[in-house]
C-alpha atoms as a PDB file:
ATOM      1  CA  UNK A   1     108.446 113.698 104.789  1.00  0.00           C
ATOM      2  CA  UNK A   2     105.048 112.667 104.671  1.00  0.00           C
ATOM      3  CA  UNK A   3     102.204 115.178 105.700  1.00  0.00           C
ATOM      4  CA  UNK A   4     104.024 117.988 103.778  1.00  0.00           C
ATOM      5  CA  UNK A   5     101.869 120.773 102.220  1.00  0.00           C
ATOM      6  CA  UNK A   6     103.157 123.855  99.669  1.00  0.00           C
ATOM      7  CA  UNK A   7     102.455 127.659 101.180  1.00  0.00           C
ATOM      8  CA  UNK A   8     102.179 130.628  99.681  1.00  0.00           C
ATOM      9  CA  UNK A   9     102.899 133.912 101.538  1.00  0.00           C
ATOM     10  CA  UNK A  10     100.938 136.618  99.827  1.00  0.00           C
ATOM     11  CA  UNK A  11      99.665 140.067 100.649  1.00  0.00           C
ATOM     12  CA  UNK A  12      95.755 140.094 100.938  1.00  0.00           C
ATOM     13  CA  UNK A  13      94.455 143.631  99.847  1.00  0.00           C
ATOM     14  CA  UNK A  14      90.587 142.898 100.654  1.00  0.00           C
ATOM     15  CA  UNK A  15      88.559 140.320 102.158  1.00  0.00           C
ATOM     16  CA  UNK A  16      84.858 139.720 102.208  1.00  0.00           C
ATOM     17  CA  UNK A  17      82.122 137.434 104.274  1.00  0.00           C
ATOM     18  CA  UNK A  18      79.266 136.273 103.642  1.00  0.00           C
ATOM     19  CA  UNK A  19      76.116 136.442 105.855  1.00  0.00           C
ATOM     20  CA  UNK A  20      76.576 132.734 107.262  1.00  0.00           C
ATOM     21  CA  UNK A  21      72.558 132.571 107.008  1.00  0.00           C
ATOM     22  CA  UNK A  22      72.723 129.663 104.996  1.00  0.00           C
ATOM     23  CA  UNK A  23      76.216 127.707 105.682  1.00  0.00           C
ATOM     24  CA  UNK A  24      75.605 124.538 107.549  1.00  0.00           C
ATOM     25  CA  UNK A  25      76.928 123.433 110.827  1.00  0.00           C
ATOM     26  CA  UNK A  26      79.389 120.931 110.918  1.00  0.00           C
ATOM     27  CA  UNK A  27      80.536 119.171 113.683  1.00  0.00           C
ATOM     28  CA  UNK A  28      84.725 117.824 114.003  1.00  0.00           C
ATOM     29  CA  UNK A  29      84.726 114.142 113.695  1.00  0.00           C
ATOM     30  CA  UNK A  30      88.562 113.079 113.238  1.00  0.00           C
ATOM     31  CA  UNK A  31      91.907 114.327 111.347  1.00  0.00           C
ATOM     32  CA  UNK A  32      92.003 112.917 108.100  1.00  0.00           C
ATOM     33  CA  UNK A  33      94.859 110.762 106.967  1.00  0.00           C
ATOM     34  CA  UNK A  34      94.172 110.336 102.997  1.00  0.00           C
ATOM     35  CA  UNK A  35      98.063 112.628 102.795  1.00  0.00           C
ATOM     36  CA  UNK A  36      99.368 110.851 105.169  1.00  0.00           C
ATOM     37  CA  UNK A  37      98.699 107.298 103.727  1.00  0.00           C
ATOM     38  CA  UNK A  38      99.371 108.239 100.575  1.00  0.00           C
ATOM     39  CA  UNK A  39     102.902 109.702 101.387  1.00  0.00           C
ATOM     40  CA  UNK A  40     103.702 106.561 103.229  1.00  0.00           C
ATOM     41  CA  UNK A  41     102.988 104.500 100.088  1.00  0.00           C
ATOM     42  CA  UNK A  42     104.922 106.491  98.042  1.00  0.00           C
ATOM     43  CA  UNK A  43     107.863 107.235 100.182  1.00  0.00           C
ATOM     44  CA  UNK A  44     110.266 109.932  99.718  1.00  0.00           C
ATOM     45  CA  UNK A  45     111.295 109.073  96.470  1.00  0.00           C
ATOM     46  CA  UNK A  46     107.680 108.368  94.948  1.00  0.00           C
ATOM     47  CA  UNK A  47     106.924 111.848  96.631  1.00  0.00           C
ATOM     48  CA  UNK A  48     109.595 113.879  95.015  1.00  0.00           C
ATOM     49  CA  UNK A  49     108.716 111.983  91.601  1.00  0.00           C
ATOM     50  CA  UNK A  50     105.211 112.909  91.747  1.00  0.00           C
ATOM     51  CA  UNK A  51     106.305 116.611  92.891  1.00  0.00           C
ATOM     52  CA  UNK A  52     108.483 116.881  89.487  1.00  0.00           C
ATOM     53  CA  UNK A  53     105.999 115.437  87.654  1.00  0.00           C
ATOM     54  CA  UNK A  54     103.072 117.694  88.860  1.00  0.00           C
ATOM     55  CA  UNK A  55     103.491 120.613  90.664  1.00  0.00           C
ATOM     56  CA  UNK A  56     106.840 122.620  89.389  1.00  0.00           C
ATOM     57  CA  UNK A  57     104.381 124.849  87.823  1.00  0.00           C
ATOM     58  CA  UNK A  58     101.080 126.290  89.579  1.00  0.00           C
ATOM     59  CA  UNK A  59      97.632 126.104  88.020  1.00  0.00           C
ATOM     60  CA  UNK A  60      98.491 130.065  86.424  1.00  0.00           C
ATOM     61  CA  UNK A  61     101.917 128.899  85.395  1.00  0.00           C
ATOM     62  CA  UNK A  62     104.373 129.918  87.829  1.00  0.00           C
ATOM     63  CA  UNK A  63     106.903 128.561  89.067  1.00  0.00           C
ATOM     64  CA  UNK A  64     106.435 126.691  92.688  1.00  0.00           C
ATOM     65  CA  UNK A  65     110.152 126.390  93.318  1.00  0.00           C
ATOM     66  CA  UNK A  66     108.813 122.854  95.634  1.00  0.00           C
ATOM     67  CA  UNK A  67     112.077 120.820  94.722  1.00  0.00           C
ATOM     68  CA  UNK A  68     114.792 123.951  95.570  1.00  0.00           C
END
């Protein structure tokens, strides 16, 4: 279980860009592993605690549907 990330499949009616003239260049150093560790301290049960507790609801209020 651990690793596990919420999607959202929604229909995207406009995008924009910016210029890039001022974004700086970053260079890949490594995966990181801060969900990974903390999933494996939790464990499954910890995990589906924390989802109850926390994210049933999204930030605008509706409903996630992460424990069905």
């Amino acid at each position: 279980m651990g690793g596990v990330r919420q999607y959202y499949e929604v229909d995207i009616d406009l995008v924009q860009t910016s210029c890039d003239y001022a974004v700086p260049l970053y260079d890949y150093q490594d995966d990181r592993d801060v969900l990974t560790r903390w999933s494996e301290k939790r464990r499954e049960d910890g995990i589906c605690e924390c989802w109850e507790e926390k994210s049933t609801v999204s930030l605008d209020g509706a409903p996630t549907g992460i424990l069905d």
